[in-house]
C-alpha atoms as a PDB file:
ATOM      1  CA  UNK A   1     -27.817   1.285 -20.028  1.00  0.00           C
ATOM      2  CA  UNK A   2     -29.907   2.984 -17.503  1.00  0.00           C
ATOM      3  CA  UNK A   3     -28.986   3.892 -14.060  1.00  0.00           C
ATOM      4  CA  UNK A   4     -25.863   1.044 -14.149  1.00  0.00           C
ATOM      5  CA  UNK A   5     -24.146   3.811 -16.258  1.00  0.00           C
ATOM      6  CA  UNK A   6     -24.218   6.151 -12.788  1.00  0.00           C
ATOM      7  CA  UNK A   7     -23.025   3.076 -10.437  1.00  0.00           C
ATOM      8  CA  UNK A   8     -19.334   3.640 -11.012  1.00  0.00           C
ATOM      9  CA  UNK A   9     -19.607   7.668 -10.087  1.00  0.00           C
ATOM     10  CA  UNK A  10     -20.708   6.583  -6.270  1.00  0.00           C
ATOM     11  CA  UNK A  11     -19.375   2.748  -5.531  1.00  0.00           C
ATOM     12  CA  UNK A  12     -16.060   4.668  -4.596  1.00  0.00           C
ATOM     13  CA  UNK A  13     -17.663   5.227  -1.583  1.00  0.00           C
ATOM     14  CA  UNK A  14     -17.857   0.942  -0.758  1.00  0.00           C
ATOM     15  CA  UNK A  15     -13.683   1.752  -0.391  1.00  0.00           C
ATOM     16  CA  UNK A  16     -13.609   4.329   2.726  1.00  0.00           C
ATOM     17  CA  UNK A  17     -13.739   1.250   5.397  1.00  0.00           C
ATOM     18  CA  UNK A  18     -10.922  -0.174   3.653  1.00  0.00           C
ATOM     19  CA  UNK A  19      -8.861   2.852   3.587  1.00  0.00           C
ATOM     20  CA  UNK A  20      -9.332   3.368   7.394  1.00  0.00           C
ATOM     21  CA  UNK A  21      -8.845   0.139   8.258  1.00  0.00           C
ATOM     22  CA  UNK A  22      -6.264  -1.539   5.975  1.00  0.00           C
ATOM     23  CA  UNK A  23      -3.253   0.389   7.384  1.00  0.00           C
ATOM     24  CA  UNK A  24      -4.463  -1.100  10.850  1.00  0.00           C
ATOM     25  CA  UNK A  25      -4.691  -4.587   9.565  1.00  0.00           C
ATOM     26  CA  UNK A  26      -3.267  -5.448   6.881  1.00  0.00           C
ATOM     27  CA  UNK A  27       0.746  -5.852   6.383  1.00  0.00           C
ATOM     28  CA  UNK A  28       2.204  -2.252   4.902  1.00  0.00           C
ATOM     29  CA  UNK A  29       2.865  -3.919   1.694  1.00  0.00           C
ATOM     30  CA  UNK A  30      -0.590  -5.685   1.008  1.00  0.00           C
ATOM     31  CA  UNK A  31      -2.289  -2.823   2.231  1.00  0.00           C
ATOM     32  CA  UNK A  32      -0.178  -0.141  -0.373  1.00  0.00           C
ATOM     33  CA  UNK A  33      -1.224  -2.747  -3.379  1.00  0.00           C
ATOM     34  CA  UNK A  34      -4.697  -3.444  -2.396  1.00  0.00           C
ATOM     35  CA  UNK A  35      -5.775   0.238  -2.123  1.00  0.00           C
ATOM     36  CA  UNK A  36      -3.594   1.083  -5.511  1.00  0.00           C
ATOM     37  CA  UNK A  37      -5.174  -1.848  -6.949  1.00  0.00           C
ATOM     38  CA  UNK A  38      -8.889  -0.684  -5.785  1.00  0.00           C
ATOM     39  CA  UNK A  39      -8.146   2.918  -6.462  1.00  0.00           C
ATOM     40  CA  UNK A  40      -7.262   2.273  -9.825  1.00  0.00           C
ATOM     41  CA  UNK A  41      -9.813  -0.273 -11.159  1.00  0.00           C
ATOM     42  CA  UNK A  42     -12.473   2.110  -9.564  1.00  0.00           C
ATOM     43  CA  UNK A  43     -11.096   5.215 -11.349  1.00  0.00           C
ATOM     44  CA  UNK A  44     -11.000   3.540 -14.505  1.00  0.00           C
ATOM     45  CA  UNK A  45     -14.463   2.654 -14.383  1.00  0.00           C
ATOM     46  CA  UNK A  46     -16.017   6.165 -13.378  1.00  0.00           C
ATOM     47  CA  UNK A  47     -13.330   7.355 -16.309  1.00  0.00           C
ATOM     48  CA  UNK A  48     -15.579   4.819 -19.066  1.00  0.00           C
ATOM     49  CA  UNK A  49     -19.061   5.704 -17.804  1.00  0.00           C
ATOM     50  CA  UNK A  50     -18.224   9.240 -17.550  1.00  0.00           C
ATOM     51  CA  UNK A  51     -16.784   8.804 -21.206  1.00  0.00           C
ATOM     52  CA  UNK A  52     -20.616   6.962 -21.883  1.00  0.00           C
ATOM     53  CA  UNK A  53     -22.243  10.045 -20.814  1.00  0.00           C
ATOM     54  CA  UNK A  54     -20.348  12.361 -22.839  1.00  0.00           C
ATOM     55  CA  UNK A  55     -21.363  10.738 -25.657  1.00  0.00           C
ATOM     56  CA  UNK A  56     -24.773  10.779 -24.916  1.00  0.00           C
ATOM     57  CA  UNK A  57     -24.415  14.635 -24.393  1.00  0.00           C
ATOM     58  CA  UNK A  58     -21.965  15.464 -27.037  1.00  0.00           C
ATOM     59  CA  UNK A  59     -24.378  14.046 -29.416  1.00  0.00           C
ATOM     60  CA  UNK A  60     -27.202  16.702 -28.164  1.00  0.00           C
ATOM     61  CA  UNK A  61     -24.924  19.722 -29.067  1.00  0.00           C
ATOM     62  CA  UNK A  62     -25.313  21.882 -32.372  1.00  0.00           C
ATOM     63  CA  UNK A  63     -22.839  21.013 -34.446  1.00  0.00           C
ATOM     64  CA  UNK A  64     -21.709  18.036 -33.102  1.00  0.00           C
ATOM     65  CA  UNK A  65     -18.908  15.990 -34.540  1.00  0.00           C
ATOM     66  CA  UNK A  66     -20.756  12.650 -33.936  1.00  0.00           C
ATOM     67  CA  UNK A  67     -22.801  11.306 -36.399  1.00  0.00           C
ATOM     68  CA  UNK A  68     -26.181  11.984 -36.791  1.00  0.00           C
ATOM     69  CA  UNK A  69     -27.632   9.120 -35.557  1.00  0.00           C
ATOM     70  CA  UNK A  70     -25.715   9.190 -32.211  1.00  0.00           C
ATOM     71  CA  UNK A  71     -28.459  11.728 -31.713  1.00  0.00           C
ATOM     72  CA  UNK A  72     -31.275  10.132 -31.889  1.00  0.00           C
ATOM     73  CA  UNK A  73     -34.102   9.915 -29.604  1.00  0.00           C
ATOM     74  CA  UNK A  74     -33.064   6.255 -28.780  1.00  0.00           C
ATOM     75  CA  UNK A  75     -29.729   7.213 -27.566  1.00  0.00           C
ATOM     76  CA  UNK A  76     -31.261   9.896 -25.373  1.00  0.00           C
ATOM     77  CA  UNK A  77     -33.609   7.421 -23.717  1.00  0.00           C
ATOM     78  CA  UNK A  78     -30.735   5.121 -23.335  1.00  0.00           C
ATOM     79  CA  UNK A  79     -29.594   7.461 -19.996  1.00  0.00           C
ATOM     80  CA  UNK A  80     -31.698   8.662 -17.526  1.00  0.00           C
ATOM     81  CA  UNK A  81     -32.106  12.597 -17.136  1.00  0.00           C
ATOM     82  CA  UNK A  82     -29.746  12.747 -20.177  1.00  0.00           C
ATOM     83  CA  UNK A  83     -30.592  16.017 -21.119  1.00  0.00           C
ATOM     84  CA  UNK A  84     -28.302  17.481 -17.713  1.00  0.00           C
ATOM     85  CA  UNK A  85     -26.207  14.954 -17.083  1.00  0.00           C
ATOM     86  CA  UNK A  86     -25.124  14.857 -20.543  1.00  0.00           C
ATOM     87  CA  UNK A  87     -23.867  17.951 -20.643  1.00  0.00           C
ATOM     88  CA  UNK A  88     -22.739  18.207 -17.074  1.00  0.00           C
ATOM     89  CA  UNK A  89     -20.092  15.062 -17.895  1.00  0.00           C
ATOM     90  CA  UNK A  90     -18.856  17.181 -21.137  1.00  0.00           C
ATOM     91  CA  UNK A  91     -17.779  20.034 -18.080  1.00  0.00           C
ATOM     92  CA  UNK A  92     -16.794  17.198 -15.958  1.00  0.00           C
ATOM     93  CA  UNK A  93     -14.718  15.545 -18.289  1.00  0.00           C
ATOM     94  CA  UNK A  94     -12.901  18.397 -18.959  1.00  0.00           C
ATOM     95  CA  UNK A  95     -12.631  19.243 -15.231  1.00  0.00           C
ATOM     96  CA  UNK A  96     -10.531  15.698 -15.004  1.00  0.00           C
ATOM     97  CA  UNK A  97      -8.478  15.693 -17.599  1.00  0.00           C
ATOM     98  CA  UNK A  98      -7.005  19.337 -16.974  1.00  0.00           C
ATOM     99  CA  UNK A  99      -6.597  17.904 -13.302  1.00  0.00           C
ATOM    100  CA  UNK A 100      -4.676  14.969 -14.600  1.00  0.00           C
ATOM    101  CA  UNK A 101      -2.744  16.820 -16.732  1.00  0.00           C
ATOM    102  CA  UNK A 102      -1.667  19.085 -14.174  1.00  0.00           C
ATOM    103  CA  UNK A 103      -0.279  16.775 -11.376  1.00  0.00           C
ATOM    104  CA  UNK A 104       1.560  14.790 -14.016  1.00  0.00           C
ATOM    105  CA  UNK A 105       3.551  17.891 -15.466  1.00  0.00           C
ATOM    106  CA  UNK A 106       4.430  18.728 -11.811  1.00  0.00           C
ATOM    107  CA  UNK A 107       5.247  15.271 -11.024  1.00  0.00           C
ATOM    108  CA  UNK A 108       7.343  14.607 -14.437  1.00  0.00           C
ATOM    109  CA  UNK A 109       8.486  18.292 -14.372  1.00  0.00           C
ATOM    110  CA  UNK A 110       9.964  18.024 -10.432  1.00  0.00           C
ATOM    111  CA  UNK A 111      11.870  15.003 -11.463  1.00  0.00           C
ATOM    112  CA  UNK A 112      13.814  16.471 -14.688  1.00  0.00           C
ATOM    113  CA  UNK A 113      14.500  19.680 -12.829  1.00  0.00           C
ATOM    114  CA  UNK A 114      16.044  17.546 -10.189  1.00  0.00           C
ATOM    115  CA  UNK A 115      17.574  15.287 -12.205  1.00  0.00           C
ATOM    116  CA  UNK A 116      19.423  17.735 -14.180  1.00  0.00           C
ATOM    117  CA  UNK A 117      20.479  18.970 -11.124  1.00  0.00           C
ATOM    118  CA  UNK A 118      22.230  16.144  -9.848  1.00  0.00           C
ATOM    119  CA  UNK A 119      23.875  16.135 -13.215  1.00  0.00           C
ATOM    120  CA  UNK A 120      26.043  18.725 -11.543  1.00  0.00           C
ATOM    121  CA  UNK A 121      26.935  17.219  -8.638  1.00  0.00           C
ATOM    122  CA  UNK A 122      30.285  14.711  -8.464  1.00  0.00           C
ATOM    123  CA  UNK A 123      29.691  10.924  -7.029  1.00  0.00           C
ATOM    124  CA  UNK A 124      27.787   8.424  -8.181  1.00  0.00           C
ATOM    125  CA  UNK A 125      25.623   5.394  -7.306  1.00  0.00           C
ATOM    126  CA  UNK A 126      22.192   6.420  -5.367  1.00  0.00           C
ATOM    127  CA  UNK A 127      22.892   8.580  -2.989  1.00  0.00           C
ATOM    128  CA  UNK A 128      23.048  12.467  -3.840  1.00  0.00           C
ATOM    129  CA  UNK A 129      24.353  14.379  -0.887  1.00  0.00           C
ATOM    130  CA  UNK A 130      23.020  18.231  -0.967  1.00  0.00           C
ATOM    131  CA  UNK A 131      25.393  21.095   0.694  1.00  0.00           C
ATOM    132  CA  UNK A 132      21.944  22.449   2.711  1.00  0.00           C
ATOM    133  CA  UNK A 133      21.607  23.784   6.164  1.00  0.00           C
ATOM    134  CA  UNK A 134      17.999  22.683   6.075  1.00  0.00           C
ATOM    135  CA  UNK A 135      17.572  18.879   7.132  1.00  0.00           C
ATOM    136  CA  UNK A 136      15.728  16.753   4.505  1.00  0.00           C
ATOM    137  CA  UNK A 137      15.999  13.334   2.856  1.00  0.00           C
ATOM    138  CA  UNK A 138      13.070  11.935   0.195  1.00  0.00           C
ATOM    139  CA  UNK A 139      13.610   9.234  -2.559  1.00  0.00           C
ATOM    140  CA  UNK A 140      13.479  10.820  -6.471  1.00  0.00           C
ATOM    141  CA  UNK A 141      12.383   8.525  -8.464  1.00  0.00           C
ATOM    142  CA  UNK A 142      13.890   8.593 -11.786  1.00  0.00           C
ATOM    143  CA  UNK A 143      15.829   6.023 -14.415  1.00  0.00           C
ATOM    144  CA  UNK A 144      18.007   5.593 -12.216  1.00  0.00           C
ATOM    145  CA  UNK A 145      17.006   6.810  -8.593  1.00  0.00           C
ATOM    146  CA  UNK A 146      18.817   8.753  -6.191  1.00  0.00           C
ATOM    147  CA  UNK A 147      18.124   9.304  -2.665  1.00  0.00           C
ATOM    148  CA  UNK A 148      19.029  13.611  -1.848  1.00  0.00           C
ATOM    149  CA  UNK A 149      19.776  13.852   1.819  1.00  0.00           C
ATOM    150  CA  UNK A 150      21.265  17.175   2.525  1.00  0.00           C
ATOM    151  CA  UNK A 151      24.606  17.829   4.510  1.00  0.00           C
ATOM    152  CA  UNK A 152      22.317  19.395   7.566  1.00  0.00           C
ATOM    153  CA  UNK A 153      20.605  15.823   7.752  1.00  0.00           C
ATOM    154  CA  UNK A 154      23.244  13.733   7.838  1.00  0.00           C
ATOM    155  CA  UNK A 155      24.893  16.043  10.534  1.00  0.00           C
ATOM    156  CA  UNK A 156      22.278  15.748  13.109  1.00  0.00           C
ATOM    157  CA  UNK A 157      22.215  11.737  12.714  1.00  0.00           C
ATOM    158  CA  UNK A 158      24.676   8.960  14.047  1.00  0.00           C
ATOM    159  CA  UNK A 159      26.362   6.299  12.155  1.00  0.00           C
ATOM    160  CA  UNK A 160      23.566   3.836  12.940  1.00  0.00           C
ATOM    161  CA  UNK A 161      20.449   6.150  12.697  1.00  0.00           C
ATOM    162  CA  UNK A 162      22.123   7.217   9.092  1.00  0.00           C
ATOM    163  CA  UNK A 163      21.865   3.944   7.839  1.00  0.00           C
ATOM    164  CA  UNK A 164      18.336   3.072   8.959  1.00  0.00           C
ATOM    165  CA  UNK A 165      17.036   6.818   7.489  1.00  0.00           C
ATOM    166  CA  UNK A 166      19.032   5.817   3.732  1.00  0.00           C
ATOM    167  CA  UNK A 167      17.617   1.824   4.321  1.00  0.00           C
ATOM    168  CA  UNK A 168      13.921   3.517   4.592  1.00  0.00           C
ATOM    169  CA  UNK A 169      14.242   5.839   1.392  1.00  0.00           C
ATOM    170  CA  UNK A 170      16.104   3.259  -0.566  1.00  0.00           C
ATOM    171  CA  UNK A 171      13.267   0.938   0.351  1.00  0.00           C
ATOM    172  CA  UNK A 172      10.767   4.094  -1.301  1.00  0.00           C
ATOM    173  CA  UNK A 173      12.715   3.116  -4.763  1.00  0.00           C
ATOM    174  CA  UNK A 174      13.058  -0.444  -4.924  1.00  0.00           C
ATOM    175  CA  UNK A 175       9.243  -0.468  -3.787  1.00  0.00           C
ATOM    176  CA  UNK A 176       8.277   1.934  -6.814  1.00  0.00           C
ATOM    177  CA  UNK A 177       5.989   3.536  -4.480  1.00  0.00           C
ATOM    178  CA  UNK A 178       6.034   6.772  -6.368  1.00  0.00           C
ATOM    179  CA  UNK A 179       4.169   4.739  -8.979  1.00  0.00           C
ATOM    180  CA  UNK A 180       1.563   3.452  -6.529  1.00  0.00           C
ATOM    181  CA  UNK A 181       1.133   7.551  -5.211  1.00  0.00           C
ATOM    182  CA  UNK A 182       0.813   8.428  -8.443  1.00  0.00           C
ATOM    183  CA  UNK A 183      -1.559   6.353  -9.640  1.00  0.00           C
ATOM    184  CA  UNK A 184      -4.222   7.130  -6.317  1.00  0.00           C
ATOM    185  CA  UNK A 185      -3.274  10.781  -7.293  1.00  0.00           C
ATOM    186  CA  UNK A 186      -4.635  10.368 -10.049  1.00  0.00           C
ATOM    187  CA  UNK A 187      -7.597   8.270  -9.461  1.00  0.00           C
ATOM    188  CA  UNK A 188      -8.469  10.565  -6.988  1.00  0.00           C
ATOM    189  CA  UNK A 189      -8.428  13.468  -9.938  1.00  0.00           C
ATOM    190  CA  UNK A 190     -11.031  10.966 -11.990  1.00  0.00           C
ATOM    191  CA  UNK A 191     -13.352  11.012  -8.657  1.00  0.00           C
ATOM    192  CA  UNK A 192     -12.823  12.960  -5.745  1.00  0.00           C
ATOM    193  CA  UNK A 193     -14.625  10.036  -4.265  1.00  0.00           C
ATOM    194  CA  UNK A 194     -11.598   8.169  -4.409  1.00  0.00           C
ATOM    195  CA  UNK A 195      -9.335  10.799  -2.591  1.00  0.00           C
ATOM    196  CA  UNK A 196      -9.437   9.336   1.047  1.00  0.00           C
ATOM    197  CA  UNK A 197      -7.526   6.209  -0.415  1.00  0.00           C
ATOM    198  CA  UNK A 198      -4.579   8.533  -0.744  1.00  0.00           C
ATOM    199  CA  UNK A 199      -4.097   9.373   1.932  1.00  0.00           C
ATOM    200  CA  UNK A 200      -3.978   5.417   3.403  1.00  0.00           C
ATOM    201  CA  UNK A 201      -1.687   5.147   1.090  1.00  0.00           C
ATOM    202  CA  UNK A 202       0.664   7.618   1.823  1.00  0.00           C
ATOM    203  CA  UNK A 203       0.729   6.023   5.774  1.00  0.00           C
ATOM    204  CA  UNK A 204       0.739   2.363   4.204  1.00  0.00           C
ATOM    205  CA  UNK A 205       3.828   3.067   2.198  1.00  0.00           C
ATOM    206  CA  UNK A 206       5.830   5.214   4.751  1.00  0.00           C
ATOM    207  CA  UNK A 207       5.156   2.067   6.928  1.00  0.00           C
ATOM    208  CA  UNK A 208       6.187  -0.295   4.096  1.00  0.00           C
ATOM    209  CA  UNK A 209       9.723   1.433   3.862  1.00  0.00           C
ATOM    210  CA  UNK A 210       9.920   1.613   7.830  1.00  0.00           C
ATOM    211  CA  UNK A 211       9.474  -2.480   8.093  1.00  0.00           C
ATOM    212  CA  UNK A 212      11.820  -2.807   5.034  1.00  0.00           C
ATOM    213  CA  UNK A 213      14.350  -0.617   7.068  1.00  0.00           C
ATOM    214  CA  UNK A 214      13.907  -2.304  10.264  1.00  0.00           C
ATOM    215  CA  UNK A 215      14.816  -5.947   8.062  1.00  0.00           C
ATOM    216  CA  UNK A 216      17.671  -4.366   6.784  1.00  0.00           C
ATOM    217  CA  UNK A 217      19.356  -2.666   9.677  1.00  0.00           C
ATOM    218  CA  UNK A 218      18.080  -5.730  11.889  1.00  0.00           C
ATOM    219  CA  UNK A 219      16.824  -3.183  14.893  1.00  0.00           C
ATOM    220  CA  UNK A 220      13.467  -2.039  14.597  1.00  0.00           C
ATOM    221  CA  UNK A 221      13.624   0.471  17.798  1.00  0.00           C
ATOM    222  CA  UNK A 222      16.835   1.807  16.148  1.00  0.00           C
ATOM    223  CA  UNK A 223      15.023   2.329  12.899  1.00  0.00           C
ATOM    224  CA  UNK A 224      11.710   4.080  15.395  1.00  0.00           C
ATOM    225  CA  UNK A 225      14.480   6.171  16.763  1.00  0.00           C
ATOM    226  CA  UNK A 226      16.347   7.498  13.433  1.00  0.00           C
ATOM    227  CA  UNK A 227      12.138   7.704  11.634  1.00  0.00           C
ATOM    228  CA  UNK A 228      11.238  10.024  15.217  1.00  0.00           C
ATOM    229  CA  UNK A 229      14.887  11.909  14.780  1.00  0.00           C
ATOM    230  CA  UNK A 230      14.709  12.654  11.455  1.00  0.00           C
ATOM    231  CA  UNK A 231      11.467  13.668  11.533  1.00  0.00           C
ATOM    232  CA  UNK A 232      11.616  16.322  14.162  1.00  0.00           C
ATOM    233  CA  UNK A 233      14.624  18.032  12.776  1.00  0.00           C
ATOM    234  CA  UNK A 234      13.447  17.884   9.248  1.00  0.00           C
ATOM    235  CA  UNK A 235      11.858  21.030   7.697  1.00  0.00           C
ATOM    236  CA  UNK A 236      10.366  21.510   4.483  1.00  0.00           C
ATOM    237  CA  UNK A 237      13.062  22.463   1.541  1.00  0.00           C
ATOM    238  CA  UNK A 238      11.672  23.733  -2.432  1.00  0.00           C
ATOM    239  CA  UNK A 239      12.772  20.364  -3.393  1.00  0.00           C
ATOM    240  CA  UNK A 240      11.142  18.466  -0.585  1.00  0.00           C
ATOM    241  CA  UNK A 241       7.758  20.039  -1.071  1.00  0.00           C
ATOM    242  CA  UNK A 242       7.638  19.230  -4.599  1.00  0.00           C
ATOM    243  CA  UNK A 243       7.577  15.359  -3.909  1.00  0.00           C
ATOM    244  CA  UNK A 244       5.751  15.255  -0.573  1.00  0.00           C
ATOM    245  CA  UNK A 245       2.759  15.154  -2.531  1.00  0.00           C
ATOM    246  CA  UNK A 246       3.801  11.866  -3.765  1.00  0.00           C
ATOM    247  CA  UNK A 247       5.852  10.711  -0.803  1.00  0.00           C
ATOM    248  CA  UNK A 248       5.015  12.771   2.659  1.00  0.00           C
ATOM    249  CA  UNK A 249       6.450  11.766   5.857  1.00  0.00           C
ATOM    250  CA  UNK A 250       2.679  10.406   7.106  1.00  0.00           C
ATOM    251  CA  UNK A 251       1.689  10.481  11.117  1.00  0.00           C
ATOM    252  CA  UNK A 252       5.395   9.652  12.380  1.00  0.00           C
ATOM    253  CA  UNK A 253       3.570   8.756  16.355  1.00  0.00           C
ATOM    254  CA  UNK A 254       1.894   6.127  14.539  1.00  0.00           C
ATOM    255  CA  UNK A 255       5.194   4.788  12.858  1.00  0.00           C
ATOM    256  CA  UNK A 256       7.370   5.087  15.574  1.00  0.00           C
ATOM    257  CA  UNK A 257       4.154   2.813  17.854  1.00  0.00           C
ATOM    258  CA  UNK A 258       4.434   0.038  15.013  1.00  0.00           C
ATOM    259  CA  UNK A 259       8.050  -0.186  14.644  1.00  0.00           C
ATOM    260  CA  UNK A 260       8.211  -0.682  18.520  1.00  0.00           C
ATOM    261  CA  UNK A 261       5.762  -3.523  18.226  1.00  0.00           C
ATOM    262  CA  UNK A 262       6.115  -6.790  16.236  1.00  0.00           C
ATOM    263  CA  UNK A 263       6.480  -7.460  13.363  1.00  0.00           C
ATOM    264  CA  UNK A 264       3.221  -7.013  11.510  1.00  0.00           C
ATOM    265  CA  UNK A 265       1.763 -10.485  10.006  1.00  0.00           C
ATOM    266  CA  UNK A 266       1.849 -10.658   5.847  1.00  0.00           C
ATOM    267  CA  UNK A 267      -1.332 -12.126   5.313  1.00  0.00           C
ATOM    268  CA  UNK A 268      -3.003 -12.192   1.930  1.00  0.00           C
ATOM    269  CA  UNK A 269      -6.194 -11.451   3.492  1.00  0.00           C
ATOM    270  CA  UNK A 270      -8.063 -10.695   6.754  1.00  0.00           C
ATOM    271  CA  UNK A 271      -9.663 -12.838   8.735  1.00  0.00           C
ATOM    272  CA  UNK A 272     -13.406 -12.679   7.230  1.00  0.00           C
ATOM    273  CA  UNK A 273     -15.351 -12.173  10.558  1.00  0.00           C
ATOM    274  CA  UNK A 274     -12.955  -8.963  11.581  1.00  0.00           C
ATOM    275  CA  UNK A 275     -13.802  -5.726  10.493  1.00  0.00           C
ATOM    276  CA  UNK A 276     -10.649  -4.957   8.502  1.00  0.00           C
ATOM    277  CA  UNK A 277     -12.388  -8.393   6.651  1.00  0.00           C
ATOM    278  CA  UNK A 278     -15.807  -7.002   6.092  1.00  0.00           C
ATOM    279  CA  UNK A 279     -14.074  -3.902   4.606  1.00  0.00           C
ATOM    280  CA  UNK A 280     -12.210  -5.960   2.247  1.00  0.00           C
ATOM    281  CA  UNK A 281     -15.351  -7.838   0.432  1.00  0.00           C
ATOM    282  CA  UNK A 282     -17.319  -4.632   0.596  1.00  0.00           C
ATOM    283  CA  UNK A 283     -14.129  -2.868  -1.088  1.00  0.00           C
ATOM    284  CA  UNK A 284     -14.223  -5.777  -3.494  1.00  0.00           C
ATOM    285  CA  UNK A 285     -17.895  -6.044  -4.041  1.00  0.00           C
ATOM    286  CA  UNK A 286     -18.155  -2.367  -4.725  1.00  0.00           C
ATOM    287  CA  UNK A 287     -15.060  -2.661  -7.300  1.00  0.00           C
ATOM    288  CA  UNK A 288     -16.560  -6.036  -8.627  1.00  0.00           C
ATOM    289  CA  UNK A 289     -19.914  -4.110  -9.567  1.00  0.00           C
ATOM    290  CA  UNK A 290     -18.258  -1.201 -10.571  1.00  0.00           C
ATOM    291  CA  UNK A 291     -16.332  -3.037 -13.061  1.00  0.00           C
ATOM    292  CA  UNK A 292     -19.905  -4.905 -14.483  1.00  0.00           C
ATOM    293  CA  UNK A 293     -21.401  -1.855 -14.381  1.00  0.00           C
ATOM    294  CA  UNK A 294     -19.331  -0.076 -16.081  1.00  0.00           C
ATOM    295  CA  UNK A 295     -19.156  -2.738 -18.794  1.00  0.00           C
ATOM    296  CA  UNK A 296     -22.738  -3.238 -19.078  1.00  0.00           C
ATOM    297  CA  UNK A 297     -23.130   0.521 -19.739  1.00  0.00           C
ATOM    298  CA  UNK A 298     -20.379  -0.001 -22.216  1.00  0.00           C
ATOM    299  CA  UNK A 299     -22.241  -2.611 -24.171  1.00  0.00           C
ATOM    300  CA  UNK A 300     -25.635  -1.234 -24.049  1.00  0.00           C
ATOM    301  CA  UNK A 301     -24.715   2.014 -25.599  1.00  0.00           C
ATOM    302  CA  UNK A 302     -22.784   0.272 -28.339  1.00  0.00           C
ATOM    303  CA  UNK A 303     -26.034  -1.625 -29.276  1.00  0.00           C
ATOM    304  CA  UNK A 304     -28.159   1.113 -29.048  1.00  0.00           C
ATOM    305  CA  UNK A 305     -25.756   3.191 -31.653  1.00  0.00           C
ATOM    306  CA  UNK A 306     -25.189   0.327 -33.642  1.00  0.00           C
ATOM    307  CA  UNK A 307     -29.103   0.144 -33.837  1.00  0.00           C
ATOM    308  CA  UNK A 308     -29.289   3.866 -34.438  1.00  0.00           C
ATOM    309  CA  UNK A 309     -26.850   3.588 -36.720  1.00  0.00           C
ATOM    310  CA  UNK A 310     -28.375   0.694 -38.663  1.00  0.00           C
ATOM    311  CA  UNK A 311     -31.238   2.193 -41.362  1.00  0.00           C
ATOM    312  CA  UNK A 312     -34.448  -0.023 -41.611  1.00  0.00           C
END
């Protein structure tokens, strides 16, 4: 196993270029799924080799629920510096999965509070309108749905600007980009190394639903305008702030620049000899030998404690 069992704790780093430089690049869309898609292979891979090392340093402790030949001198020398790191990824371990377990009762516990909620209120469909004087609209995902915009919103926007503001958080829903948040969220709980990423993500997907918007409504500098409007009057509500950390408003300058411009090009990938494409194959490299790292770990502990295992 040797040092490939550590690889997947630090090749997180081979994805910061991408997160910089993938919401400059790449179209919104690509960019959200590439950066979920690196996040979360990455994540999973630190998640097994930090599971390998536990193992090794589970099998160390008095007492242990392993069998006795996970213990043996073999296994040890199967990790380097086992002896610390060992028992440092039994702390770590725990460290993650109380992190993870946190942000999903907050996320799943905001949405049935709000849901029950809306049970309440009269209407149907997607849209929930709030009776609020603070201004506020976010997408709550949910089976189904709804877009809340509060009465104080919808006051301080015309006809036009409305539609462009509920085109942009419908476009949050259909997108399922509350999954894709969710699941950097929590990569970025497996290794902080991965945290960066969310925050690309959180501009890539704003930007996803603000082209989406623009297609819809047909006017992208009336879609800038109500994304500028409805940011500057908005202010942060109970409800709001328990989603914006799975769906904040991102740098709204920046959004408001790119919806002015053209349309951004969908391409698959960028151009190799560009530095958004040299980020890409070092993002893919690093996930690429993550991945065989982590499954090389994988397999040589399994033969080592099948040979431990085995009597002669």
């Amino acid at each position: 196993m040797g040092v490939f069992v550590y690889l997947p704790l630090v090749l997180p780093l081979t994805a910061l270029p991408i997160a910089r430089l993938a919401e400059q690049h790449l179209h919104p869309r690509r960019a959200a799924r590439l950066l979920t898609t690196v996040a979360v292979i990455l994540a999973a891979c630190s998640l097994v080799c930090l599971g390998l090392l536990v193992v090794v340093g589970t099998a160390q402790l008095p007492g242990n629920p392993l069998p006795d030949s996970w213990s043996d001198e073999e296994v040890r020398d199967a990790v380097p510096h086992d002896g610390f790191a060992g028992k440092a990824s039994i702390l770590a371990l725990v460290a993650v999965t109380m992190a993870c377990g946190i942000t999903l009762r907050r996320h799943y516990g905001f949405r049935a509070r709000a849901h029950r909620t809306l049970a309440g209120l009269p209407g149907g469909g997607d849209l929930a309108v709030l009776p609020d004087d603070v201004p506020y609209a976010y997408a709550l995902p949910g089976s189904p749905g709804r877009v809340m915009v509060s009465t104080a919103m919808l006051a301080s926007l015309d006809p036009a600007e409305r539609r462009a503001l509920l085109a942009h958080e419908r476009a949050h829903l259909e997108g399922r980009h509350h999954r894709l948040l969710l699941a950097t969220r929590l990569a970025g709980c497996v290794n902080p190394l991965l945290r960066p990423l969310r925050g690309a993500l959180v501009y890539s997907t704003e930007r996803w639903a603000d082209e989406e918007a623009a297609r819809i409504t047909g006017d992208r500098r009336l879609t800038a305008r109500a994304v500028g409007k409805a940011a500057l009057i908005s202010r942060a509500s109970p409800a709001a702030a328990a989603v914006a950390g799975f769906a904040a408003a991102g740098p709204v300058p920046r959004r408001v620049a790119a919806l002015l411009g053209p349309v951004p090009p969908d391409r698959g990938w960028p151009p190799a000899l560009t530095p958004a494409g040299a980020a890409a194959f070092v993002a893919a490299a690093g996930t690429t030998v993550s991945a065989l790292s982590a499954l090389n770990a994988a397999v040589a502990l399994f033969v080592v404690l099948e040979a431990a295992a085995t009597p002669l």
